[in-house]
N, C-alpha and C. Protein backbone atom coordinates (compact mmCIF):
# COMPACT_ATOMS: atom_id res chain seq x y z
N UNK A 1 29.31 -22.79 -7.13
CA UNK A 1 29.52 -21.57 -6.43
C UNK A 1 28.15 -20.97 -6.09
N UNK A 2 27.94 -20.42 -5.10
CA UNK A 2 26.86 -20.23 -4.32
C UNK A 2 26.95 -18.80 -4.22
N UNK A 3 25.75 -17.99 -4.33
CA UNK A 3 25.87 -16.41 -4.55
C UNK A 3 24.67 -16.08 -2.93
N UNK A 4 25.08 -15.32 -2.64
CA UNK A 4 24.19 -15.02 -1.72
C UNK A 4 23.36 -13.70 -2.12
N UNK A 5 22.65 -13.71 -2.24
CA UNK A 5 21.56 -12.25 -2.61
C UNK A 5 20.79 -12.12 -1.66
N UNK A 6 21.05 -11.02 -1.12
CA UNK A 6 20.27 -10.04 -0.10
C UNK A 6 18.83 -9.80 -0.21
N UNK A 7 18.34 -9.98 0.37
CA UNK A 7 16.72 -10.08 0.82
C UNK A 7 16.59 -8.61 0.92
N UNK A 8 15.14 -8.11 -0.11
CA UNK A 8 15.45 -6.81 0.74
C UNK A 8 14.33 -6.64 1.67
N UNK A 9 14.31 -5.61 2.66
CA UNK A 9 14.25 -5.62 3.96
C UNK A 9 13.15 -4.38 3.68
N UNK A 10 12.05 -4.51 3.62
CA UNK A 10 10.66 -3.23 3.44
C UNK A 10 9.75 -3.51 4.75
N UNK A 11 9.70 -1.89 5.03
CA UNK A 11 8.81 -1.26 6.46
C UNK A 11 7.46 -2.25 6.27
N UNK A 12 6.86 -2.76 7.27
CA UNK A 12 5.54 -3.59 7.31
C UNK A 12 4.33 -2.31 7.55
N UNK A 13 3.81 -1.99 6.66
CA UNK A 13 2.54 -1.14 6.97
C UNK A 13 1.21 -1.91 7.24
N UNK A 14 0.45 -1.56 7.74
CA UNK A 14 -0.56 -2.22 9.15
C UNK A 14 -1.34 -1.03 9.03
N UNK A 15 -1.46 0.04 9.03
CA UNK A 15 -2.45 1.15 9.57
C UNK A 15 -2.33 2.14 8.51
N UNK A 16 -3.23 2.94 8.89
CA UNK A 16 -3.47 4.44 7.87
C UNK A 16 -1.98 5.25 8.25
N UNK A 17 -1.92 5.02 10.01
CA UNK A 17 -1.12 6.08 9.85
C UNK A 17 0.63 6.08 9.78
N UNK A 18 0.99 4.76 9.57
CA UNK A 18 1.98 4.02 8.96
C UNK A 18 2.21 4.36 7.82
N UNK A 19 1.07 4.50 6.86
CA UNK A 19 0.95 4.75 5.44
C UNK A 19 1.13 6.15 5.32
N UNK A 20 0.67 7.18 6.63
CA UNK A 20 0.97 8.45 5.84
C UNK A 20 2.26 9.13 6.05
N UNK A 21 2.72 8.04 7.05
CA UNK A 21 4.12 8.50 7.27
C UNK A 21 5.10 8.15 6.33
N UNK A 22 5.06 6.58 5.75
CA UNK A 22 5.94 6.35 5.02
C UNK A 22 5.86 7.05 3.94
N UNK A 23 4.26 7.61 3.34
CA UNK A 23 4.18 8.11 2.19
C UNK A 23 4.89 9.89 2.43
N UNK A 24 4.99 10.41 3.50
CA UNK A 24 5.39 11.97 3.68
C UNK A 24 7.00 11.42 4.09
N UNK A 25 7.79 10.46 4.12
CA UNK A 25 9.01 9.83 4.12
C UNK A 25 9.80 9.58 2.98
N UNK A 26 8.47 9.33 2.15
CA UNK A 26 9.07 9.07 0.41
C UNK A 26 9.25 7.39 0.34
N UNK A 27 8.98 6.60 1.20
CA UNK A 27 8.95 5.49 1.56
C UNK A 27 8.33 4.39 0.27
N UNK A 28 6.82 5.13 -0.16
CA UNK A 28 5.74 4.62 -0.74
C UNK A 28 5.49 6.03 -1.50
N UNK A 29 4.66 5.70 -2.60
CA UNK A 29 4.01 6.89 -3.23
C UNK A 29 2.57 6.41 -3.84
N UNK A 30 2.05 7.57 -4.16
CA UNK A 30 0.04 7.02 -4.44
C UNK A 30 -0.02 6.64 -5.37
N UNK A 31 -0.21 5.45 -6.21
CA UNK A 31 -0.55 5.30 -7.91
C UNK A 31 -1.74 5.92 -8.68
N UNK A 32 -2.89 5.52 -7.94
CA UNK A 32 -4.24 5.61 -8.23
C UNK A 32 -4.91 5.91 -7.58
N UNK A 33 -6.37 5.90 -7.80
CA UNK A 33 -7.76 5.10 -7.14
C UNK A 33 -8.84 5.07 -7.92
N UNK A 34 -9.42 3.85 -7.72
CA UNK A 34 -10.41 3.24 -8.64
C UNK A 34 -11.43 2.55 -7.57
N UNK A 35 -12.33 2.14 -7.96
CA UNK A 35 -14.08 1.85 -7.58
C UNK A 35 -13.59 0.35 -7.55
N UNK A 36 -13.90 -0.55 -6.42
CA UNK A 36 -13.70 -2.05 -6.75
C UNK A 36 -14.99 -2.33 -5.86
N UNK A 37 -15.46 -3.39 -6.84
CA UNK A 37 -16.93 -4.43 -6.36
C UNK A 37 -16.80 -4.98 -4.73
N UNK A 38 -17.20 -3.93 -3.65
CA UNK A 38 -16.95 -4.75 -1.98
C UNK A 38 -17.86 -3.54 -1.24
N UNK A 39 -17.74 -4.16 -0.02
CA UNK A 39 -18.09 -3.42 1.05
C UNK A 39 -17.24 -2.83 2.18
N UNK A 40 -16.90 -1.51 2.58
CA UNK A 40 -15.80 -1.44 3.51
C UNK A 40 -16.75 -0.42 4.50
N UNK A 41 -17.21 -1.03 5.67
CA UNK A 41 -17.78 -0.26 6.83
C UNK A 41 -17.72 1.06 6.88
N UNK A 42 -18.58 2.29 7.26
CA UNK A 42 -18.06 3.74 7.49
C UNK A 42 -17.90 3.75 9.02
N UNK A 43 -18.18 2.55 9.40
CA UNK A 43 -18.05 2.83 11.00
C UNK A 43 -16.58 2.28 11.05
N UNK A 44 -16.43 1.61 10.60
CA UNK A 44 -14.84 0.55 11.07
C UNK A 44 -14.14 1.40 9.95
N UNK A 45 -14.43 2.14 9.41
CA UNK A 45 -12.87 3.67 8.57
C UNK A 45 -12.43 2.76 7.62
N UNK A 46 -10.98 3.21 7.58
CA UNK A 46 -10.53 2.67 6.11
C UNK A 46 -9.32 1.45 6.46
N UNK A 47 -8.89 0.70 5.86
CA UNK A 47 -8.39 -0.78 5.74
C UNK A 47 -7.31 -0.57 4.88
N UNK A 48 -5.98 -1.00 5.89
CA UNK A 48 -4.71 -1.14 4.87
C UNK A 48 -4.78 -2.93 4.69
N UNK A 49 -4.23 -3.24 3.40
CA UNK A 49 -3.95 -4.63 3.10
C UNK A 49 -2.76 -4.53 2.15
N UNK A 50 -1.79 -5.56 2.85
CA UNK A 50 -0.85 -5.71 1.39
C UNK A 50 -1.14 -5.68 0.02
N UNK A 51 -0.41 -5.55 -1.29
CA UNK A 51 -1.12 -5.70 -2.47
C UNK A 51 0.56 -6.11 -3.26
N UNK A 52 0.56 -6.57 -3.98
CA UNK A 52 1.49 -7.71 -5.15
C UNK A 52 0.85 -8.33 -6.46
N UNK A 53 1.02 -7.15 -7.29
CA UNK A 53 0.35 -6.99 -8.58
C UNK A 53 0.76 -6.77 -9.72
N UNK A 54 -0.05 -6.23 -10.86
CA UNK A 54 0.81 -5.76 -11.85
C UNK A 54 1.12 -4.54 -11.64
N UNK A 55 0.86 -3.52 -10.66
CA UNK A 55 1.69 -2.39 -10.54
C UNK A 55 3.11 -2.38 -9.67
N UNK A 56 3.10 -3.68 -9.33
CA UNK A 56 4.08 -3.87 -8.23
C UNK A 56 3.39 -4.22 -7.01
N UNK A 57 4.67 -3.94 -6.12
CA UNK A 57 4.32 -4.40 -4.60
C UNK A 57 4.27 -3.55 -3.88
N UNK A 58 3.47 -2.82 -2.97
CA UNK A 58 3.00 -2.15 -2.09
C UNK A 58 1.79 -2.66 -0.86
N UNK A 59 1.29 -1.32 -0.69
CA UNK A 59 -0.27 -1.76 -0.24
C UNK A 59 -1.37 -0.87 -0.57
N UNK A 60 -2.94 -1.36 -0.28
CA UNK A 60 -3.49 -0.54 -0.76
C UNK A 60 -4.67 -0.49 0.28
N UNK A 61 -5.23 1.22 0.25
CA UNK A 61 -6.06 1.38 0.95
C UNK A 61 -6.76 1.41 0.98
N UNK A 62 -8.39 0.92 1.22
CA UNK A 62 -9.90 0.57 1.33
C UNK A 62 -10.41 1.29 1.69
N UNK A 63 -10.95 2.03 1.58
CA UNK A 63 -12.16 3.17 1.82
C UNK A 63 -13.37 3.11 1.32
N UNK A 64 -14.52 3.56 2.36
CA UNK A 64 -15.72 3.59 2.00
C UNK A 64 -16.24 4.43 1.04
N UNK A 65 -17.39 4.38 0.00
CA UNK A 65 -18.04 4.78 -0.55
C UNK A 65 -19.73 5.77 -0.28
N UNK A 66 -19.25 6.90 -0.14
CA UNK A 66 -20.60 7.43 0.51
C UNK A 66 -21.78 7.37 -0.09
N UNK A 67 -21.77 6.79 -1.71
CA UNK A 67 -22.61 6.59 -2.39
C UNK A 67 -23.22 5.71 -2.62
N UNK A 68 -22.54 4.62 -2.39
CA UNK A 68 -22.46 3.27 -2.55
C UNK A 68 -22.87 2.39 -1.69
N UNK A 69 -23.39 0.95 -1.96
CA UNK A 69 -23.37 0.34 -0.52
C UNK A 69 -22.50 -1.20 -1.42
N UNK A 70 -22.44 -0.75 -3.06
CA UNK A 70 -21.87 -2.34 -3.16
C UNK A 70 -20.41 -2.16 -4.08
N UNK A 71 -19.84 -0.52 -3.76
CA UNK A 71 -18.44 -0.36 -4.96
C UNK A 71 -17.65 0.96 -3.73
N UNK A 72 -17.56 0.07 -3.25
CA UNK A 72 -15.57 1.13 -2.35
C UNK A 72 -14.52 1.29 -3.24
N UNK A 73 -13.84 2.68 -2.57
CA UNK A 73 -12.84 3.14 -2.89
C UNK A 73 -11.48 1.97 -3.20
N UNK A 74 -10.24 2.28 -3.85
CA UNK A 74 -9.27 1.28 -3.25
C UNK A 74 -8.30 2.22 -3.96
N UNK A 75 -7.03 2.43 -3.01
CA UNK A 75 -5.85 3.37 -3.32
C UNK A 75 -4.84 2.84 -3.32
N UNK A 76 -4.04 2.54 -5.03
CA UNK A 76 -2.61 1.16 -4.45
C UNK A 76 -1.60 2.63 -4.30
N UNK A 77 -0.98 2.21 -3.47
CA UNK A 77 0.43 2.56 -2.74
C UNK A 77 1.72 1.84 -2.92
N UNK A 78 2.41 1.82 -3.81
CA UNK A 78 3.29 1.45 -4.53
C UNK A 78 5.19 1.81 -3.69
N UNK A 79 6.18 0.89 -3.41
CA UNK A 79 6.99 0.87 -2.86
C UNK A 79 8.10 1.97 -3.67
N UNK A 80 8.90 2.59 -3.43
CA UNK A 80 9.50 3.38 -4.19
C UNK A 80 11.21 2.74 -3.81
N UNK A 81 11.85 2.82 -4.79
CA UNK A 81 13.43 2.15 -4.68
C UNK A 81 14.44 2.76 -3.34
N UNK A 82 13.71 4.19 -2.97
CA UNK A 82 14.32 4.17 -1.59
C UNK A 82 13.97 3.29 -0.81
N UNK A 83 13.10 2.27 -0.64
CA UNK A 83 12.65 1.53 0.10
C UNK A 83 13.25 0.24 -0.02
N UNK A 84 14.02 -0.22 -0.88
CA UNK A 84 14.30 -1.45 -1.39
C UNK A 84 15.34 -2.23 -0.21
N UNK A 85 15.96 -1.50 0.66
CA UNK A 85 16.72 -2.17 1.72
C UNK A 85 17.97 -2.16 1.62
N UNK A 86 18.23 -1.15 0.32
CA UNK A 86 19.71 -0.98 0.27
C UNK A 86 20.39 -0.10 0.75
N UNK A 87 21.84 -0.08 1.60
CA UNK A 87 22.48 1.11 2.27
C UNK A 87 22.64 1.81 1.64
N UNK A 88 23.58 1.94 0.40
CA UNK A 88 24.51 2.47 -1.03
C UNK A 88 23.86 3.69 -0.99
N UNK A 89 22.40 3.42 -1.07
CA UNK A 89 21.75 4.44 -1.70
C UNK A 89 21.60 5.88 -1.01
């Protein structure tokens, strides 16, 4: 017997301003932010990238360091269960 389980179905964020919508949607919410060893341009702004971790699955955002030239920002953004793709809810 064969069970079919539903895939769930989460918004693709790509941009900052994807992120601040889903996050003022309730979509996503902010976990953190912490200092990670990189470089992120002040001319080219800040960088969404997927993230699938031990806090979960979200994404997280890259931001420059005004102090820094070798430790940027990084902000995980964490999926919240309204998001999970279910109608019910």
């Amino acid at each position: 017997m064969e069970t079919k389980r539903k895939e769930a179905t989460r918004i693709e964020i790509t941009n900052v301003q994807e992120l601040r919508r889903a996050e003022k949607e309730g979509l996503i919410k902010e976990l953190h932010t912490s200092l990670y060893r990189g470089y992120v341009s002040r001319v080219k702004g800040q960088e969404v990238e997927p993230y699938k971790g031990r806090f979960g699955e979200g994404v997280k955002l890259l931001s420059c360091n005004q102090n820094s030239t070798r430790y940027s920002y990084v902000t995980y953004y964490i999926y919240t269960p309204k998001n999970e793709g279910n109608e019910n809810e």
